[in-house]
PDB file of N, CA and C in Angstrom:
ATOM      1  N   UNK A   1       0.835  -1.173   0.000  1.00  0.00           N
ATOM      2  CA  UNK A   1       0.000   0.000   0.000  1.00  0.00           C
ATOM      3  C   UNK A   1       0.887   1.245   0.000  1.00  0.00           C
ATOM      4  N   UNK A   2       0.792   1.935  -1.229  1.00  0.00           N
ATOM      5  CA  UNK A   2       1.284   3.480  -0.726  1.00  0.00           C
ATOM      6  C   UNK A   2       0.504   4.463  -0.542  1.00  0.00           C
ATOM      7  N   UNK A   3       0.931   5.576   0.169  1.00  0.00           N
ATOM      8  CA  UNK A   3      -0.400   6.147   1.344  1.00  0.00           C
ATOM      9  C   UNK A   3       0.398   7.742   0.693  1.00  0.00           C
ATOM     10  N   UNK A   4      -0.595   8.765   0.688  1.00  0.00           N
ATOM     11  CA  UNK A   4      -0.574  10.195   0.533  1.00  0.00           C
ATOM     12  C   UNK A   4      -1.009  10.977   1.269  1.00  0.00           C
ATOM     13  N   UNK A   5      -0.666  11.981   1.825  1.00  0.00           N
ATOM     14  CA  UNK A   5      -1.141  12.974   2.460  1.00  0.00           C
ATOM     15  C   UNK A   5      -1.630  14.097   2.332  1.00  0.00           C
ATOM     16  N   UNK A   6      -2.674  14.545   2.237  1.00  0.00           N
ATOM     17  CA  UNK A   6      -3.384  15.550   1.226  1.00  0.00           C
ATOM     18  C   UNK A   6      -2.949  16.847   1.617  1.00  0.00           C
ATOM     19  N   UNK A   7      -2.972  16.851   3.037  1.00  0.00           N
ATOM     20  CA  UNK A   7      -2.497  18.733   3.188  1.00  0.00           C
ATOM     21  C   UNK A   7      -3.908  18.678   4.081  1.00  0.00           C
ATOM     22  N   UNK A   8      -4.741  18.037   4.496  1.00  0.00           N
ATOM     23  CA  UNK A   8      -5.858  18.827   5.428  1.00  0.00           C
ATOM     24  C   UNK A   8      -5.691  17.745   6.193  1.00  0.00           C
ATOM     25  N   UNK A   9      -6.493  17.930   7.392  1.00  0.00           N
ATOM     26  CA  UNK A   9      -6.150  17.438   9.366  1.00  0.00           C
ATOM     27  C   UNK A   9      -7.086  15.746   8.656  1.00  0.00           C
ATOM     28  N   UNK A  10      -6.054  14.741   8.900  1.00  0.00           N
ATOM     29  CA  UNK A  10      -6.918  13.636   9.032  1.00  0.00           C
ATOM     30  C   UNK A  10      -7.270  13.331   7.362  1.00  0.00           C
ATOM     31  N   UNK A  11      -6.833  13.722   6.269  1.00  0.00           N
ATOM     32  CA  UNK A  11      -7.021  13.304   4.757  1.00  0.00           C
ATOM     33  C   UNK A  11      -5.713  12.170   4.330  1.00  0.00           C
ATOM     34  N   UNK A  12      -5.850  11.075   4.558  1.00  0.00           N
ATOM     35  CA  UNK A  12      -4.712  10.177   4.456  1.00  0.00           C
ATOM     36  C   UNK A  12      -5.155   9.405   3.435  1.00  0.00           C
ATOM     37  N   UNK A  13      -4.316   9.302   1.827  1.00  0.00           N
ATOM     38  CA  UNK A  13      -5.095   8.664   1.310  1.00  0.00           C
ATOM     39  C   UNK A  13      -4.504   7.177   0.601  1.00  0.00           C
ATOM     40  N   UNK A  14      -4.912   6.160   0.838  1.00  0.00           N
ATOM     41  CA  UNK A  14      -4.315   5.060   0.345  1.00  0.00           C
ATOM     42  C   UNK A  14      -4.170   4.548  -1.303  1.00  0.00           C
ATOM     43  N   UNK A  15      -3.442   3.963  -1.890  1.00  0.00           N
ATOM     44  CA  UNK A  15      -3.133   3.209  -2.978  1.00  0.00           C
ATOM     45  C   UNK A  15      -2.742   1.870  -3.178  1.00  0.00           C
ATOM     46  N   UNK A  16      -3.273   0.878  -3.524  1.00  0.00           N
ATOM     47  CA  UNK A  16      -2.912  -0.483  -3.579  1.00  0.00           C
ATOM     48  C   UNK A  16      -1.449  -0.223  -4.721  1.00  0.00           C
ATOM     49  N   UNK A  17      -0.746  -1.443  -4.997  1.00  0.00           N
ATOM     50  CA  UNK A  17       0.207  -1.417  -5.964  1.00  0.00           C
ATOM     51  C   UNK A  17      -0.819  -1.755  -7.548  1.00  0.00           C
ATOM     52  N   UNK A  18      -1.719  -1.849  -7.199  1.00  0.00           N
ATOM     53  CA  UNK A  18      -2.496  -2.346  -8.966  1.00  0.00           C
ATOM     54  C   UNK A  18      -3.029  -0.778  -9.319  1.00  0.00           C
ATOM     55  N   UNK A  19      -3.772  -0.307  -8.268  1.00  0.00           N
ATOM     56  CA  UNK A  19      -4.710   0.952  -8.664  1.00  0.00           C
ATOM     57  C   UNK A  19      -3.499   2.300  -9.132  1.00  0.00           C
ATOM     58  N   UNK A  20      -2.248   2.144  -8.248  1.00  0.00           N
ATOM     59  CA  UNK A  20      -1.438   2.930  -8.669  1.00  0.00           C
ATOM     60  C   UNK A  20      -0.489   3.007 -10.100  1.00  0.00           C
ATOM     61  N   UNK A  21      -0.491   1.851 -10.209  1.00  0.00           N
ATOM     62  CA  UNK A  21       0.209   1.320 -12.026  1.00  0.00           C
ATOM     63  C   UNK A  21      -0.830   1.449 -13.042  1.00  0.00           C
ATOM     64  N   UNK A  22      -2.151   1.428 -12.418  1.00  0.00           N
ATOM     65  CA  UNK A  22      -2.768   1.797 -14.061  1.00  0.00           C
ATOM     66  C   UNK A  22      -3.004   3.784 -13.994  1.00  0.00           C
ATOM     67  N   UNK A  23      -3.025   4.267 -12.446  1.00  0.00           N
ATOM     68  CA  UNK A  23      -3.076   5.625 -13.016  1.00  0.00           C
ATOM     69  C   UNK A  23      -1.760   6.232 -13.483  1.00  0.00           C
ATOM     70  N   UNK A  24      -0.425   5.973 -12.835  1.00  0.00           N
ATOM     71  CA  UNK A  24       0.625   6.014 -13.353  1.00  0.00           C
ATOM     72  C   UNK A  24       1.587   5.306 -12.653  1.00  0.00           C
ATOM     73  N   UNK A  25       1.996   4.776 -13.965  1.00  0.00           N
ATOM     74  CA  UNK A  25       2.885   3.869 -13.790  1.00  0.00           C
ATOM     75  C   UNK A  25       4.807   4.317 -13.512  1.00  0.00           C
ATOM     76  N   UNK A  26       4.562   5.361 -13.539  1.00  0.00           N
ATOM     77  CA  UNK A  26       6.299   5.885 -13.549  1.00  0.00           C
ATOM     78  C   UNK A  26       5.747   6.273 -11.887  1.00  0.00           C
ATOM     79  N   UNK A  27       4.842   6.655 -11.313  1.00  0.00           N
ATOM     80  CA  UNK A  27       5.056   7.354 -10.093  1.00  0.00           C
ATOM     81  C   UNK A  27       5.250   5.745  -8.725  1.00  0.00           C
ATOM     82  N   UNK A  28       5.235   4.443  -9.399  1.00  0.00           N
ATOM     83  CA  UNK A  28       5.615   3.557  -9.084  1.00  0.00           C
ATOM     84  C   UNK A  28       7.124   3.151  -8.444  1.00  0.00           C
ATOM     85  N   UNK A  29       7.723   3.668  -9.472  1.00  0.00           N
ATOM     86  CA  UNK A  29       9.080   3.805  -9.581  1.00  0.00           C
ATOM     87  C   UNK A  29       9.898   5.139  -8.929  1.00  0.00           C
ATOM     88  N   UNK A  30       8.992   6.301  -8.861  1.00  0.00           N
ATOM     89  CA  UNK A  30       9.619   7.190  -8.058  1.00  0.00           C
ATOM     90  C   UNK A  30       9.273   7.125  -6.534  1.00  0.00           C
ATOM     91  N   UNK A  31       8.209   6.064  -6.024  1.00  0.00           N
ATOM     92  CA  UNK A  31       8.115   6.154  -4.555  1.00  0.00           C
ATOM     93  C   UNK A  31       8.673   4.981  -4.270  1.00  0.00           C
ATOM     94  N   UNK A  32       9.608   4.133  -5.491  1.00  0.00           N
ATOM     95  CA  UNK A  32      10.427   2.495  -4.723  1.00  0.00           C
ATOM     96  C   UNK A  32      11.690   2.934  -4.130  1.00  0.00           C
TER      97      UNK A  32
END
C-alpha cells in the first residue's frame, strides 16, 4: 500500500500497488 497525504487534518489517502500502475505507472518507480 502506498499512502498520501493531502495537506488537510486527518485526509490520508491510500493506494494499492495495482490501482497505482494503471493511473501512473512511472510514479511507481519514483516512490520504490
Amino acid at each position: 500500500m502506498y499512502h498520501k497525504h493531502t495537506g488537510y487534518i486527518g485526509n490520508m489517502r491510500s493506494f494499492s500497488f495495482e490501482k497505482l500502475q494503471q493511473r501512473a505507472p512511472g510514479r511507481v518507480v519514483e516512490l520504490a
